[in-house]
C-alpha atoms as a PDB file:
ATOM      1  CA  UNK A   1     -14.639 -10.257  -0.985  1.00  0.00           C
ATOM      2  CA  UNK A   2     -16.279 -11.960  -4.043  1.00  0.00           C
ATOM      3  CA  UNK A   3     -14.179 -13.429  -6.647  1.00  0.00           C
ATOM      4  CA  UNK A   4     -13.876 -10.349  -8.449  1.00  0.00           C
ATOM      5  CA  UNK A   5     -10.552  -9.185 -10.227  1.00  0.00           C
ATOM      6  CA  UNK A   6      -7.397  -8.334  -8.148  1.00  0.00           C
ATOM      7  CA  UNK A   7      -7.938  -4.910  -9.002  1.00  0.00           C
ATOM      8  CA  UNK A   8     -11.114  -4.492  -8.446  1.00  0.00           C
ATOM      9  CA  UNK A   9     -10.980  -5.784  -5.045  1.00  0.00           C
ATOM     10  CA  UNK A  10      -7.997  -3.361  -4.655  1.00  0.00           C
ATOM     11  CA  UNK A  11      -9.884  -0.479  -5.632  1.00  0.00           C
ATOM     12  CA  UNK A  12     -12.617  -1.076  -3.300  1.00  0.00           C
ATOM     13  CA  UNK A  13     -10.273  -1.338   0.071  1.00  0.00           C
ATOM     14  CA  UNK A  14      -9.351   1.565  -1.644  1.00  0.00           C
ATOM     15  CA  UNK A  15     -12.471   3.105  -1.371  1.00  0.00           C
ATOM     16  CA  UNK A  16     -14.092   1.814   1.500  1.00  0.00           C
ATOM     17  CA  UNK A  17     -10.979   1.439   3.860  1.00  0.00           C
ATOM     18  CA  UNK A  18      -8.213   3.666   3.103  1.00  0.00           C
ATOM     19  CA  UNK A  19     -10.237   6.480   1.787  1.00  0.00           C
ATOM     20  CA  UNK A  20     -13.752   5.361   3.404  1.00  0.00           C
ATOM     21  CA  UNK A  21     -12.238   5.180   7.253  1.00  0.00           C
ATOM     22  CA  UNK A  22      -9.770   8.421   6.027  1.00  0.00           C
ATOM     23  CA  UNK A  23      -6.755   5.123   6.699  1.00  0.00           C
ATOM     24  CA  UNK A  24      -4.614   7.788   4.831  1.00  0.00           C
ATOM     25  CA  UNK A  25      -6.009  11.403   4.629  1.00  0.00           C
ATOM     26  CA  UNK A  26      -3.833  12.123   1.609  1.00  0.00           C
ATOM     27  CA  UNK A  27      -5.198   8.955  -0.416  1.00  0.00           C
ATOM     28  CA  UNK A  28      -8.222  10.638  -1.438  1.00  0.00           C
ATOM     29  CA  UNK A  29      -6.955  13.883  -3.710  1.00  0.00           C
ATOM     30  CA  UNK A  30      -5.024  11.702  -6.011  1.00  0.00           C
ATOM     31  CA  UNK A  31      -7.093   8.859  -6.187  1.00  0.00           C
ATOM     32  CA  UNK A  32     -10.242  11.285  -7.494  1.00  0.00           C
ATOM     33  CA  UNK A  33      -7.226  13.083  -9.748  1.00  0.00           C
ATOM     34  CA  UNK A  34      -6.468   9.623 -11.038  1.00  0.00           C
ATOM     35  CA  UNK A  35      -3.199  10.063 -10.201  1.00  0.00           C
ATOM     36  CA  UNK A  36      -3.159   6.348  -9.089  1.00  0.00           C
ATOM     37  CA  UNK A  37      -1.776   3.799 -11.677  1.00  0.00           C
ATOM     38  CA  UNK A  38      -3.030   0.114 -10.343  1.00  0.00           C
ATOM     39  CA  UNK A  39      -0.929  -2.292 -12.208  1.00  0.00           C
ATOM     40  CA  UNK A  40      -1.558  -6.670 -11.770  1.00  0.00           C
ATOM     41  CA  UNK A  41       1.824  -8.340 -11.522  1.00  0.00           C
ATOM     42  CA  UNK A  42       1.313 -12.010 -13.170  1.00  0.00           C
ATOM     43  CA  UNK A  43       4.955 -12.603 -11.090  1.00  0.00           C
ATOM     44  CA  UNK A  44       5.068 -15.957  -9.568  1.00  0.00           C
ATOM     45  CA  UNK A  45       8.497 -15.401  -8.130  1.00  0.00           C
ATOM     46  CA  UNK A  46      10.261 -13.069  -6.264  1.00  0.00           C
ATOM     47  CA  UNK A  47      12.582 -12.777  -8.452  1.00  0.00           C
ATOM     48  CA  UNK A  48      10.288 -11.624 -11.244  1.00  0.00           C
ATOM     49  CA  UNK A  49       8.713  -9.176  -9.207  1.00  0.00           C
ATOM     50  CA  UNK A  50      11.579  -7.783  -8.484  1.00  0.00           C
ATOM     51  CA  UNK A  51      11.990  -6.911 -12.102  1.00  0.00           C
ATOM     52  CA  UNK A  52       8.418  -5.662 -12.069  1.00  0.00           C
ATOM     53  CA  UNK A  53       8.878  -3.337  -9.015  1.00  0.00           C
ATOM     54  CA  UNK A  54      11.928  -1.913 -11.161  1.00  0.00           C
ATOM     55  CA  UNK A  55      10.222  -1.173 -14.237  1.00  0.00           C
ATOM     56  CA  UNK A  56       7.357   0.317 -12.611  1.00  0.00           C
ATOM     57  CA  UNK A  57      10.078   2.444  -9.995  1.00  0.00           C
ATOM     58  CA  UNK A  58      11.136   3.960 -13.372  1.00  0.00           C
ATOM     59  CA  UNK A  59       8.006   4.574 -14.578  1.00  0.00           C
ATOM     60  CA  UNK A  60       7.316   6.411 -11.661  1.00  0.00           C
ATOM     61  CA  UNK A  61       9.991   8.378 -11.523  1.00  0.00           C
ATOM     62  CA  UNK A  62       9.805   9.188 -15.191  1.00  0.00           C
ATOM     63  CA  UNK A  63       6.274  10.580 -15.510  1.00  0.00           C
ATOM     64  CA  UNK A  64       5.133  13.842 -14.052  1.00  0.00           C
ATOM     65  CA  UNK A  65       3.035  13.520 -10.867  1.00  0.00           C
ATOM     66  CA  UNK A  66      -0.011  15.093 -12.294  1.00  0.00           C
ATOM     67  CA  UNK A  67      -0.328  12.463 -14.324  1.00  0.00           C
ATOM     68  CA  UNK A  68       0.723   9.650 -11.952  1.00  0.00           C
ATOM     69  CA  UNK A  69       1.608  10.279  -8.835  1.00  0.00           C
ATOM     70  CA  UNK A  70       1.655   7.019  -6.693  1.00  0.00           C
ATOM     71  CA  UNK A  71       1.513   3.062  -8.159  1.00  0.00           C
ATOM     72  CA  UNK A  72       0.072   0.213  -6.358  1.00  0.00           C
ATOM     73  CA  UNK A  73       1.746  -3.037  -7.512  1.00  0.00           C
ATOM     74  CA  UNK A  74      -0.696  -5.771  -6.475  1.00  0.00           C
ATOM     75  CA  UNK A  75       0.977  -9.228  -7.067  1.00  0.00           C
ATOM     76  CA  UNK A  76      -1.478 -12.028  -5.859  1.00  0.00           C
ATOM     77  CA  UNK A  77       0.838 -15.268  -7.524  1.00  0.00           C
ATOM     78  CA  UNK A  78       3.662 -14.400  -5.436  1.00  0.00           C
ATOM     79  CA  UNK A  79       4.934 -13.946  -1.579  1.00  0.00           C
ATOM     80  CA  UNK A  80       1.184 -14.878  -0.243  1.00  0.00           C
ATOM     81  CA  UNK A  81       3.186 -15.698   3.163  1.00  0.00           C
ATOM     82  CA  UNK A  82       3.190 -12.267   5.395  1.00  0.00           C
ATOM     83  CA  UNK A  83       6.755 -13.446   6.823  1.00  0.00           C
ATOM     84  CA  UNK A  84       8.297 -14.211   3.132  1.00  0.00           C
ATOM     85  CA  UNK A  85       6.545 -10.713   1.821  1.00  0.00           C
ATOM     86  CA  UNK A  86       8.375  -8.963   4.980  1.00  0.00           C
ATOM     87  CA  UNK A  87      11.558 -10.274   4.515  1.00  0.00           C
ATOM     88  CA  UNK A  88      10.964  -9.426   0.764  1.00  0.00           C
ATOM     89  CA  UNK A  89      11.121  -6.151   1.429  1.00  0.00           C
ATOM     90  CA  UNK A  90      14.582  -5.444   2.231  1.00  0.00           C
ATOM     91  CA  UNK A  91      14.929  -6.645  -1.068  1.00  0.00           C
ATOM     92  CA  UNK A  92      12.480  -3.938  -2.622  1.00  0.00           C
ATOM     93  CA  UNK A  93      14.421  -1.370  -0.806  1.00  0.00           C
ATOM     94  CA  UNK A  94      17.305  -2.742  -2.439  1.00  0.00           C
ATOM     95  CA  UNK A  95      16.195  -2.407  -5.515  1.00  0.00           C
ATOM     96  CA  UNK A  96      14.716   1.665  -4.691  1.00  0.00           C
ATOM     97  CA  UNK A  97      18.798   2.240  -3.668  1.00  0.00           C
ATOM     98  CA  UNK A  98      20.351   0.422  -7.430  1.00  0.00           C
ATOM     99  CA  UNK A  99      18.009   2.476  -9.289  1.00  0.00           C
ATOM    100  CA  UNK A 100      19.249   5.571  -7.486  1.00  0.00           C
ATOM    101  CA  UNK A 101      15.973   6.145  -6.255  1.00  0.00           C
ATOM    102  CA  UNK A 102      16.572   6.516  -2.574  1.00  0.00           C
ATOM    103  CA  UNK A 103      15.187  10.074  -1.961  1.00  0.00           C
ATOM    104  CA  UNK A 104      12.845  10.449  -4.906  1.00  0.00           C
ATOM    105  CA  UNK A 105      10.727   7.119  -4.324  1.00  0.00           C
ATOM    106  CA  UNK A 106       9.639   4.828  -1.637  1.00  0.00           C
ATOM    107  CA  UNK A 107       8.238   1.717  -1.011  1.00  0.00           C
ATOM    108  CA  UNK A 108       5.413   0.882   1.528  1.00  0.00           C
ATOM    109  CA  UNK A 109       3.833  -2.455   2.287  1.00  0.00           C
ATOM    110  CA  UNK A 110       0.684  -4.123   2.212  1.00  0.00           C
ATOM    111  CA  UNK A 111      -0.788  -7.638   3.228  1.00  0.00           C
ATOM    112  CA  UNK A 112      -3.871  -9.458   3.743  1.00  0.00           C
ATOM    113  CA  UNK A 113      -1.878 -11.057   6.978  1.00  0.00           C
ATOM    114  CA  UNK A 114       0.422  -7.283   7.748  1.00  0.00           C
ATOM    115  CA  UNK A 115       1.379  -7.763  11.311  1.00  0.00           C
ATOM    116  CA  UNK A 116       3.382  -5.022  12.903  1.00  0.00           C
ATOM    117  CA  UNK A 117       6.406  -6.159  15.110  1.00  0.00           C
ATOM    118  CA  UNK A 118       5.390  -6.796  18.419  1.00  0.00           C
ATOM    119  CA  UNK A 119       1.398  -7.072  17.902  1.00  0.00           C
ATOM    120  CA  UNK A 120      -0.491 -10.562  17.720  1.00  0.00           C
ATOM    121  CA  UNK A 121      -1.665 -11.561  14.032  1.00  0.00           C
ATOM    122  CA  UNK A 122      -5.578 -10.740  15.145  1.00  0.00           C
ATOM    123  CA  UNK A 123      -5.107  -7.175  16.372  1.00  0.00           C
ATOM    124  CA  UNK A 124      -7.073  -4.581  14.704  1.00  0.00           C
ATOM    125  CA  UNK A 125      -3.985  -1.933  14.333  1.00  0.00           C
ATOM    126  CA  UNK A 126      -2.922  -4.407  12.017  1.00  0.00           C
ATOM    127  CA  UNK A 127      -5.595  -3.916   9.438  1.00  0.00           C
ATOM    128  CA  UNK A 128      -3.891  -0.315   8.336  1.00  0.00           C
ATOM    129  CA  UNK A 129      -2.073  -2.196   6.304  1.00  0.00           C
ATOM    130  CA  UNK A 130      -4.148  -5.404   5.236  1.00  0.00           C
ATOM    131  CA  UNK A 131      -4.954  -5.133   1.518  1.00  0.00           C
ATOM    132  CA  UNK A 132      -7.019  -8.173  -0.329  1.00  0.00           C
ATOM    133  CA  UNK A 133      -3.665  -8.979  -1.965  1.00  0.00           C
ATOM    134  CA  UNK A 134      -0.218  -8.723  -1.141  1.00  0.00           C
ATOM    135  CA  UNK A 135       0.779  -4.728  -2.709  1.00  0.00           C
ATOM    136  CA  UNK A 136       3.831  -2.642  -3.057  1.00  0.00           C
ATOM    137  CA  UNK A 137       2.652   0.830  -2.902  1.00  0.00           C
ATOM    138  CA  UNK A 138       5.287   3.167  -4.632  1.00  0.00           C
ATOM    139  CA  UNK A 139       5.252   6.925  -3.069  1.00  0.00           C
ATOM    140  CA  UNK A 140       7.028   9.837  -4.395  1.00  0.00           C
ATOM    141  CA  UNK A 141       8.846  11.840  -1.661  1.00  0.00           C
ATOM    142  CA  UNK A 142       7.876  14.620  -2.407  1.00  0.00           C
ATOM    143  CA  UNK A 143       4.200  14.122  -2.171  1.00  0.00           C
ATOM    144  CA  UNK A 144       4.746  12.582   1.634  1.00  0.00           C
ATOM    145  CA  UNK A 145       6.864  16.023   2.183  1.00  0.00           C
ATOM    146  CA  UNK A 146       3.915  17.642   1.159  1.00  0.00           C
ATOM    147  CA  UNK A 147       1.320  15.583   3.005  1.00  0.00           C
ATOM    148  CA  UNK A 148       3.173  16.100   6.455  1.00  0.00           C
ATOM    149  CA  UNK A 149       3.848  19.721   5.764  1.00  0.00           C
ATOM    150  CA  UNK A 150       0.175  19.704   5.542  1.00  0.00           C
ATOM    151  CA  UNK A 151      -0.499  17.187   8.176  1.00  0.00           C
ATOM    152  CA  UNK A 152       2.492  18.321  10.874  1.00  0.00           C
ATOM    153  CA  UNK A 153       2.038  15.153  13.393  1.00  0.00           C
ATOM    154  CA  UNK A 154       1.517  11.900  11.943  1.00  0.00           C
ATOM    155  CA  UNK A 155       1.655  10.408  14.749  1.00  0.00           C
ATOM    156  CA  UNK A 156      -2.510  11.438  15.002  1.00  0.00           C
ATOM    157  CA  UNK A 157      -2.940   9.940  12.553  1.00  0.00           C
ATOM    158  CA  UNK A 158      -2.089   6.092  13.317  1.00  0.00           C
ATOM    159  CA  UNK A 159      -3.539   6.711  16.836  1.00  0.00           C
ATOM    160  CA  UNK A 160      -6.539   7.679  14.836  1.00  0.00           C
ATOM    161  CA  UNK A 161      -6.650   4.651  13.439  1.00  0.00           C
ATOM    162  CA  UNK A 162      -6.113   2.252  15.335  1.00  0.00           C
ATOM    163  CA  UNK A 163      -8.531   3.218  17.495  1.00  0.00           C
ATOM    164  CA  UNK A 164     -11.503   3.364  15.044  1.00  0.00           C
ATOM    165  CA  UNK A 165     -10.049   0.120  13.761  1.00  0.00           C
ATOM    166  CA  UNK A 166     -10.652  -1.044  17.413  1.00  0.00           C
ATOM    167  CA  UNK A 167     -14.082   0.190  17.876  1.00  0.00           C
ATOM    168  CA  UNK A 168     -14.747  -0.815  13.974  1.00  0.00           C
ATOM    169  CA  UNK A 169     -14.172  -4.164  14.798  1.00  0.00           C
ATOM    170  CA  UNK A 170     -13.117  -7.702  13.105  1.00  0.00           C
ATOM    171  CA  UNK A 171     -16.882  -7.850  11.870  1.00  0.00           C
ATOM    172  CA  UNK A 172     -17.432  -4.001  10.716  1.00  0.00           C
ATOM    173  CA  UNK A 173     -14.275  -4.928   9.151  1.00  0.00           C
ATOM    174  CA  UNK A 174     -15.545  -7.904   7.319  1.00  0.00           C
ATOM    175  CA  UNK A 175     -19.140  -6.170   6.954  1.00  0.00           C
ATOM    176  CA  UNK A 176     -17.156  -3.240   5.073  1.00  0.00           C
ATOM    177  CA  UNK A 177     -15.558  -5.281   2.810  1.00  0.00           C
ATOM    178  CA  UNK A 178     -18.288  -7.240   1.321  1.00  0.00           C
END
């Protein structure tokens, strides 16, 4: 990656990973609606993102999905460490359930060092969820309803992936993301 803007850099894994490789075959519609709302944390603590990740739940919840209809918090300043941004998470979830959110919105995860449980840190599974920058991706429920009722076994889908992330490569990988 060059030493473009945090956003930037997020919209092209955007573009070239999640939508390029079809990561996520429901990325595309909204993200050529503009129904994606790519907001820069300047948070340098958890604690302070935390307070971001509950104004922008709100936000979220409060504006009609046509307009936006999934956020990607991207906060580069804080929780660079994979294990400290998964343990954070609990605490994001936390925050979904005191805004009475639980069943409206969602939180899912991304890292440049995402390691599933049970995989070693260089596997290319792993790369589903490696972003340039750590990034909370808010969902609305109802949208993922939607997307499985469209897409009945998800299950494909991460099979898919993983193994064209396999055959892809650690340098098609790095080759795409120039």
């Amino acid at each position: 990656m060059t030493a473009e803007d945090p956003i930037a850099q997020t919209r092209r894994w955007l573009e070239r990973a999640v939508i390029g490789l079809n990561l996520c075959p429901f990325a595309k519609a909204v993200y050529v609606k503009q129904q994606v709302r790519f907001v820069l944390s300047e948070a340098t603590t958890p604690e302070a993102l935390l307070e971001e990740l509950a104004t922008e739940l709100s936000l979220l919840a409060a504006t009609d999905p046509d307009v936006v209809d999934t956020t990607l918090l991207v906060h580069p300043h804080v929780l660079a460490d994979f294990f400290d941004y998964n343990d954070f998470l609990d605490r994001a979830e936390a925050t979904v359930a005191a805004l009475g959110l639980e069943g409206e919105l969602q939180v899912a995860s991304f890292h440049p060092q995402y390691q599933f449980a049970g995989t070693y840190a260089d596997e290319m599974g792993n790369f589903t969820n490696r972003a340039p920058f750590p990034t909370l991706h808010l969902l609305r429920e109802a949208s993922i309803d939607r997307a499985v009722a469209a897409f009945p076994d998800p299950d494909v889908i991460v099979e898919r992936n993983i193994a064209m992330l396999e055959k892809l490569g650690r340098d098609g990988w790095d080759e795409l993301m120039k």
